[in-house]
C-alpha atoms as a PDB file:
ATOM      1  CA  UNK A   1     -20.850   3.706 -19.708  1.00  0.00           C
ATOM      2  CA  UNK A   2     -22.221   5.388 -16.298  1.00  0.00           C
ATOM      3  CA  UNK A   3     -21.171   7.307 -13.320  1.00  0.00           C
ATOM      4  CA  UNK A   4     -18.003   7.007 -11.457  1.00  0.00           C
ATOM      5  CA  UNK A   5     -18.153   5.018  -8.734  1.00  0.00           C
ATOM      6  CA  UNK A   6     -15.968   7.119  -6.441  1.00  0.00           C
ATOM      7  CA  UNK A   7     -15.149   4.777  -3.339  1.00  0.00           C
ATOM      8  CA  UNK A   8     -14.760   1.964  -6.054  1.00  0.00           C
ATOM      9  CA  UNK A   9     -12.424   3.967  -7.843  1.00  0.00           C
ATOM     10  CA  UNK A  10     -10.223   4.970  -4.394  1.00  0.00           C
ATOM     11  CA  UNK A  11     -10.274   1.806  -3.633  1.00  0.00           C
ATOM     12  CA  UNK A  12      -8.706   0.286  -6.913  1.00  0.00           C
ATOM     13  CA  UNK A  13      -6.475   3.196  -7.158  1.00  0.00           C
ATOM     14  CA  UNK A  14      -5.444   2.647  -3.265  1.00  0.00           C
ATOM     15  CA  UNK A  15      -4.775  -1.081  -4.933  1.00  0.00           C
ATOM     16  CA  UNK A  16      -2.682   0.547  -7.876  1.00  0.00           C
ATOM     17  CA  UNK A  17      -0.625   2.671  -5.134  1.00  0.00           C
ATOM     18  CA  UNK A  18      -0.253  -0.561  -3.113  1.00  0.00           C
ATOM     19  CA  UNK A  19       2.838  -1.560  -5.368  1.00  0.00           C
ATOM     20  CA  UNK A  20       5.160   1.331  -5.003  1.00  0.00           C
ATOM     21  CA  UNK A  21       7.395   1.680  -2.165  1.00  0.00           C
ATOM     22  CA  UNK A  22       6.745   5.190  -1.668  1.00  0.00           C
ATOM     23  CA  UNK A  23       3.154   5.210  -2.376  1.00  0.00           C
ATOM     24  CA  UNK A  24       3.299   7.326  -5.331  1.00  0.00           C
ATOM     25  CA  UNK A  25       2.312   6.886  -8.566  1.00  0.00           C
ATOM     26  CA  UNK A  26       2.427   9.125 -12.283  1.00  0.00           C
ATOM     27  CA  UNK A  27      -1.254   9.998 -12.864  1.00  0.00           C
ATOM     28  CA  UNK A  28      -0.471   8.536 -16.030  1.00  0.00           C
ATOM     29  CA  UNK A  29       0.077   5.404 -14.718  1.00  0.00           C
ATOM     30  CA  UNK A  30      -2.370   4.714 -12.629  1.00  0.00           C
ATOM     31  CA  UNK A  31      -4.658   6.050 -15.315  1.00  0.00           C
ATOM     32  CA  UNK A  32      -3.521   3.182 -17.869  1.00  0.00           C
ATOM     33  CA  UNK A  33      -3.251   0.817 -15.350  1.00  0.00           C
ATOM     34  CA  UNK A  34      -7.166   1.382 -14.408  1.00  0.00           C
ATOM     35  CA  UNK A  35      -8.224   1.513 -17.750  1.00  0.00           C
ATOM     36  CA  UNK A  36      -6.063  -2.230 -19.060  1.00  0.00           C
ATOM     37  CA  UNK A  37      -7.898  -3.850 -15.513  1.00  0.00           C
ATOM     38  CA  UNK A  38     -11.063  -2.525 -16.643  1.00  0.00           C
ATOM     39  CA  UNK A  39     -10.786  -3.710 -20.407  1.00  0.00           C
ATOM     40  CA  UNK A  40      -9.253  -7.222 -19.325  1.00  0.00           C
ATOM     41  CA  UNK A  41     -12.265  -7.492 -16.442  1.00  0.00           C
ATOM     42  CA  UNK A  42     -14.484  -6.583 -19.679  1.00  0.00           C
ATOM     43  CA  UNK A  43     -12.614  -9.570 -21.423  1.00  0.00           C
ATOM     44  CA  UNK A  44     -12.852 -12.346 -18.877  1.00  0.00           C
ATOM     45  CA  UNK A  45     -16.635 -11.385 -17.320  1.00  0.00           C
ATOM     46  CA  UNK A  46     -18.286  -9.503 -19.245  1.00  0.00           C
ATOM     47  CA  UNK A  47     -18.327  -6.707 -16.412  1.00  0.00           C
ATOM     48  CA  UNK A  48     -16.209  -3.701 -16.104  1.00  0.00           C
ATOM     49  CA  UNK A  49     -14.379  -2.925 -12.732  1.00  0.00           C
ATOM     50  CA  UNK A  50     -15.615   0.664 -12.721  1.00  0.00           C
ATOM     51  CA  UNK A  51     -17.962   0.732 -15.440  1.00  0.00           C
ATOM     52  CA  UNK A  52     -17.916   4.892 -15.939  1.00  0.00           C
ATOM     53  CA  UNK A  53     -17.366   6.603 -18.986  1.00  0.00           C
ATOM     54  CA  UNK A  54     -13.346   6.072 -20.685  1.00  0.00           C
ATOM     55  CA  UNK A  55     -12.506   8.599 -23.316  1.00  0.00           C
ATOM     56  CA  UNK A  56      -9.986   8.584 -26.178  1.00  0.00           C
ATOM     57  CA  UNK A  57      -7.193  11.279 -25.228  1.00  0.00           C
ATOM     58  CA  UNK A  58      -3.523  11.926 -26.527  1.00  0.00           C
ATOM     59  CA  UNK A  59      -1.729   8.862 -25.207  1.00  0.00           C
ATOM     60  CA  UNK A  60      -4.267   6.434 -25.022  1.00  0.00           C
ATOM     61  CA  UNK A  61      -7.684   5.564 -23.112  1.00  0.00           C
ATOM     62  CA  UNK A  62      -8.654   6.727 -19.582  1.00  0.00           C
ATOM     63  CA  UNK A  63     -11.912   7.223 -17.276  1.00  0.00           C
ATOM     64  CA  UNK A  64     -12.383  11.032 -17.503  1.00  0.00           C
ATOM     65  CA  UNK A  65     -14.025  11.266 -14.336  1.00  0.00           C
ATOM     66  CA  UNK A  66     -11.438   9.690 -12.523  1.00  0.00           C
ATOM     67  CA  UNK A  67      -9.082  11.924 -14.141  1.00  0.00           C
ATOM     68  CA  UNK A  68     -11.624  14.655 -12.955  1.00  0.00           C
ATOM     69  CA  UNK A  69     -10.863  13.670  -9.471  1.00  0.00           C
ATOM     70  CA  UNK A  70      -7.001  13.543  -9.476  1.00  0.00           C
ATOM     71  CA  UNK A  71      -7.332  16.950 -11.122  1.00  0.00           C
ATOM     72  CA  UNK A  72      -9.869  18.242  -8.361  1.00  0.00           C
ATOM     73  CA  UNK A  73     -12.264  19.104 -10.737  1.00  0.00           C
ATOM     74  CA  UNK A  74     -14.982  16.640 -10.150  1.00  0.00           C
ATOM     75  CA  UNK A  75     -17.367  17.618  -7.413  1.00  0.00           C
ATOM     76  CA  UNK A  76     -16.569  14.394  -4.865  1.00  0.00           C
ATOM     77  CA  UNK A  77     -13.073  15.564  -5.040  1.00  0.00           C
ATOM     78  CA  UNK A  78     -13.045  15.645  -1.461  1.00  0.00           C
ATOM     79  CA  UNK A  79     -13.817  12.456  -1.150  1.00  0.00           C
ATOM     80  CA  UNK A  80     -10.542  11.554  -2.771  1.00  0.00           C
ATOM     81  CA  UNK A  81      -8.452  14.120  -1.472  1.00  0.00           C
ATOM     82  CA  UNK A  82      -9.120  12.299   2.065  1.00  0.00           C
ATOM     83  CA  UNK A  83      -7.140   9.697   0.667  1.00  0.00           C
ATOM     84  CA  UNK A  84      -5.022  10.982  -2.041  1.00  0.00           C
ATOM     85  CA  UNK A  85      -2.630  13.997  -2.523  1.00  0.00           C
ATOM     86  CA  UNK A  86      -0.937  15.662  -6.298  1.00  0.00           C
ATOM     87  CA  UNK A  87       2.729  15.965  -5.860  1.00  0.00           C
ATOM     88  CA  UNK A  88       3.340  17.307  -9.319  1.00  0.00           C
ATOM     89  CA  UNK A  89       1.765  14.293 -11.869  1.00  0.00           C
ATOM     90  CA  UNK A  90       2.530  12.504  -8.871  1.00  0.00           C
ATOM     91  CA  UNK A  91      -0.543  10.896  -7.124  1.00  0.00           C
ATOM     92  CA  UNK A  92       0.378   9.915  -3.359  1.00  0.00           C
ATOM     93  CA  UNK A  93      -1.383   7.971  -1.323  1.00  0.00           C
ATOM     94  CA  UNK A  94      -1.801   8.999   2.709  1.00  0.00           C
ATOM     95  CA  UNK A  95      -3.715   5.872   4.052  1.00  0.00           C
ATOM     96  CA  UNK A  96      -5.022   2.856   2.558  1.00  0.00           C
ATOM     97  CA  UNK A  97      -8.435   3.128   1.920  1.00  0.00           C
ATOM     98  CA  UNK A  98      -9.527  -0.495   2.229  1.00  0.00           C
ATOM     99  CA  UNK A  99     -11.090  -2.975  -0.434  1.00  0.00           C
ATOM    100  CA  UNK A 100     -14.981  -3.172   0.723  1.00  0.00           C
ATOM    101  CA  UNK A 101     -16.601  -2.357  -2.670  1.00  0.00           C
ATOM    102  CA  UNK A 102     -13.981  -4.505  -4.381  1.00  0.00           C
ATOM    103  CA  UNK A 103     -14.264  -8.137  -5.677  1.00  0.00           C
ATOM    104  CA  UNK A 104     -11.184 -10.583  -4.888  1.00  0.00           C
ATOM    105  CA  UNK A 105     -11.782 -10.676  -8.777  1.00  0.00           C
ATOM    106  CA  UNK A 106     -11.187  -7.180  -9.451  1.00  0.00           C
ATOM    107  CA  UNK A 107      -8.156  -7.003  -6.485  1.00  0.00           C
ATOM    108  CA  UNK A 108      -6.720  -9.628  -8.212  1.00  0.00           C
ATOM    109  CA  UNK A 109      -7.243  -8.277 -12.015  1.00  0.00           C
ATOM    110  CA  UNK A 110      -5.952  -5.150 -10.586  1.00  0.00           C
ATOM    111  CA  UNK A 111      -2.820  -6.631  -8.678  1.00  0.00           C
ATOM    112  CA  UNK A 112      -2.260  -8.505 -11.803  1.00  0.00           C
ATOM    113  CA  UNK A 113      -2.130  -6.113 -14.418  1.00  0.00           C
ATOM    114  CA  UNK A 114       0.362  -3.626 -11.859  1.00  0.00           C
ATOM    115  CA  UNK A 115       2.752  -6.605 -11.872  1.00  0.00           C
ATOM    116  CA  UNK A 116       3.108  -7.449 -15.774  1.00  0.00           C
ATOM    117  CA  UNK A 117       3.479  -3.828 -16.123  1.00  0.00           C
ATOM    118  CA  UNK A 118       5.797  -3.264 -13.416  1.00  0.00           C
ATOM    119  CA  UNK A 119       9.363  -3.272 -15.468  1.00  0.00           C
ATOM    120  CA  UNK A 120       7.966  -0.679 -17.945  1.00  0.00           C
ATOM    121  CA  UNK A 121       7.914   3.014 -17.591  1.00  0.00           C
ATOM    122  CA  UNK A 122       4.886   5.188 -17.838  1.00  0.00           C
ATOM    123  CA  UNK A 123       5.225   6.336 -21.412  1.00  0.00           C
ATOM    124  CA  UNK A 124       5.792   2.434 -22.671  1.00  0.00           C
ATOM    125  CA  UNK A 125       2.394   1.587 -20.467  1.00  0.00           C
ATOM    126  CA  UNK A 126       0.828   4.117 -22.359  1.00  0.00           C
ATOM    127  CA  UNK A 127       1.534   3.605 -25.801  1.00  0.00           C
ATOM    128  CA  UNK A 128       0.421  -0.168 -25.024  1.00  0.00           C
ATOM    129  CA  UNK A 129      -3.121   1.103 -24.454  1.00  0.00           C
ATOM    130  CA  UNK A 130      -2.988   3.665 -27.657  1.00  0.00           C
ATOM    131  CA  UNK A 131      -2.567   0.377 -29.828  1.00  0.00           C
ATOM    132  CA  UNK A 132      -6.045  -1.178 -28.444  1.00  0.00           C
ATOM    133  CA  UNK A 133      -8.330  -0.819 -31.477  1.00  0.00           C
ATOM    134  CA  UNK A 134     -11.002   0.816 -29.516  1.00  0.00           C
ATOM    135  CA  UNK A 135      -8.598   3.605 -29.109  1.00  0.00           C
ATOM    136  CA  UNK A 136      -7.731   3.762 -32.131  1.00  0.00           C
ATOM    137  CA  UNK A 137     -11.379   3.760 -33.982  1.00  0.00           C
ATOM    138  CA  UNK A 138     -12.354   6.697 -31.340  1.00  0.00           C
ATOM    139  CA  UNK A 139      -9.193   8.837 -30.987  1.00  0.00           C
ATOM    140  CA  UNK A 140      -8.932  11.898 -32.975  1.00  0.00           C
ATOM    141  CA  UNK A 141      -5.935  13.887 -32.798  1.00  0.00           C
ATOM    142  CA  UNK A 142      -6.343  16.492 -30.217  1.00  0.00           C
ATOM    143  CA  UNK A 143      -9.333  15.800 -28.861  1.00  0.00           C
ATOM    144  CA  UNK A 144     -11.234  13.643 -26.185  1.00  0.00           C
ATOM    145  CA  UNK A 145     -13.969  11.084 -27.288  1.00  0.00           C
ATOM    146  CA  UNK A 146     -15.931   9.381 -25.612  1.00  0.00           C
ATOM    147  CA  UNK A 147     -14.968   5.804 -26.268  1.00  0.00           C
ATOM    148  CA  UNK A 148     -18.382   3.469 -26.501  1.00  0.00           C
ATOM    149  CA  UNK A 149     -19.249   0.401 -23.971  1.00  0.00           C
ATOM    150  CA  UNK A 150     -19.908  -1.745 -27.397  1.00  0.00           C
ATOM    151  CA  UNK A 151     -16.629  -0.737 -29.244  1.00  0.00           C
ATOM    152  CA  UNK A 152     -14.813  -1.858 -26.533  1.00  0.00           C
ATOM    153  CA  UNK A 153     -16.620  -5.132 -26.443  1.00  0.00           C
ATOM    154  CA  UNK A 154     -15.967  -5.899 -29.826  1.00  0.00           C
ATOM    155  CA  UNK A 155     -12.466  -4.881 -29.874  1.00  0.00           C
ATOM    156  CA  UNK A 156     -12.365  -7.841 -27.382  1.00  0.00           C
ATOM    157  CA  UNK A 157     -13.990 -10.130 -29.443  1.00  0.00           C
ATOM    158  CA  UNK A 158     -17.118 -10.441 -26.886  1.00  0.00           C
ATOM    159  CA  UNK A 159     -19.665  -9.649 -30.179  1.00  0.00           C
ATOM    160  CA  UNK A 160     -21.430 -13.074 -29.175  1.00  0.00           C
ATOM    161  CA  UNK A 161     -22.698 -11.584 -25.794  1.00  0.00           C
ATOM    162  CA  UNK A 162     -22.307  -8.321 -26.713  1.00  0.00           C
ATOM    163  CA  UNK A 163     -26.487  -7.527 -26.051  1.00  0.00           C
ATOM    164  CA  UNK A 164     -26.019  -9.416 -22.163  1.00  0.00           C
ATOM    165  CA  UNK A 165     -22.656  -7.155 -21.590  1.00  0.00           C
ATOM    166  CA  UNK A 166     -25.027  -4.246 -22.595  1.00  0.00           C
ATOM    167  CA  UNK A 167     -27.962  -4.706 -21.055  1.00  0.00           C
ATOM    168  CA  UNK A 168     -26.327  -5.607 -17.883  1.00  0.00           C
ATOM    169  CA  UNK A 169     -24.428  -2.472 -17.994  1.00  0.00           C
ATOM    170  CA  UNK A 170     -27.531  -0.328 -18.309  1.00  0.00           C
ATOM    171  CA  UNK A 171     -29.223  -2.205 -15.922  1.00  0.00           C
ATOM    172  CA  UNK A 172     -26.220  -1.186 -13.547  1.00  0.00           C
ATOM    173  CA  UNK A 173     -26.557   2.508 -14.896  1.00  0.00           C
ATOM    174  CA  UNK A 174     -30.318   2.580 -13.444  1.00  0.00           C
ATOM    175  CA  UNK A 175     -29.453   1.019  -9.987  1.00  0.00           C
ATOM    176  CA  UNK A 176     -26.692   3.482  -9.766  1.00  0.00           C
ATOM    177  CA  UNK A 177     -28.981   6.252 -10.594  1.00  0.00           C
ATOM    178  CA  UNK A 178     -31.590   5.093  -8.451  1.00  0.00           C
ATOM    179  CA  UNK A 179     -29.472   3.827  -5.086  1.00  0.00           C
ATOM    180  CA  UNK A 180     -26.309   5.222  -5.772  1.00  0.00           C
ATOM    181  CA  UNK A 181     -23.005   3.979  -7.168  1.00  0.00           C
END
């Protein structure tokens, strides 16, 4: 996978934040709940919402860079911190940060996916993902592995297309690199 797209991800995670009264959502959660949109997008197009790198870690799959950024580590930090604030494992949001570099696909997928997850609680969310088999041909205990663009495609039976899904994703990894996520 490639490089975070960081307005794409504030964006989807201003989406995620969208559905709680107060804003505020576990970092777990909205973790899990990026990472099922992005596998179902996978599923149904052939194209991932944010298309960066996801990594096997204790309790399931997640973007590391976007965990980078809720953890202030990653160097546009600031970029989300404009938008975003750490109460604890709490995430909060301060403003909406608009849907520009969003489909109504990936609002919707995203929308979607917070709903049917809604009535469970963080921990249940995240035991859901650490059943995907991707997870569970990458995760080692204790560590963080990267978990493969193509191992995810074939965990969601997408072998058929599998080259297309590739090539477009490296394709997208070039523009990125060239013009900027």
């Amino acid at each position: 996978m490639n490089r975070l797209p960081i307005q794409k991800t504030i964006e989807a995670a201003g989406v995620l934040t969208g559905f709680e009264p107060t804003f505020r959502i576990s970092r777990l959660r909205l973790l899990k709940l990026l990472y099922i949109a992005e596998r179902e997008s996978i599923q149904e197009t052939g194209h991932p919402i944010l298309g960066s790198t996801v990594v096997a870690m204790p309790h399931g799959p997640l973007h590391s860079k976007a965990l980078d950024l809720i953890k202030g580590v990653h160097r546009q930090e600031p970029q989300w911190s404009a938008v975003f604030h750490n109460d604890g494992y709490m995430v909060v949001r301060l403003h909406d940060p608009g849907r520009s570099r969003l489909s109504r696909y990936e609002i919707e997928k995203l929308t979607e996916v917070s709903e049917r997850y809604a009535d469970k609680d963080d921990w249940e969310v995240a035991r859901i993902t650490e059943q995907f088999p991707e997870y569970k041909s990458c995760y080692s205990e204790g560590s963080s592995r990267e978990i493969p663009l193509d191992a995810i495609v074939d965990a969601l039976g997408r072998s058929d297309d599998k080259t297309a899904i590739l090539q477009d994703a490296a394709d997208r990894a070039v523009a990125d690199r060239l013009f900027g996520p």
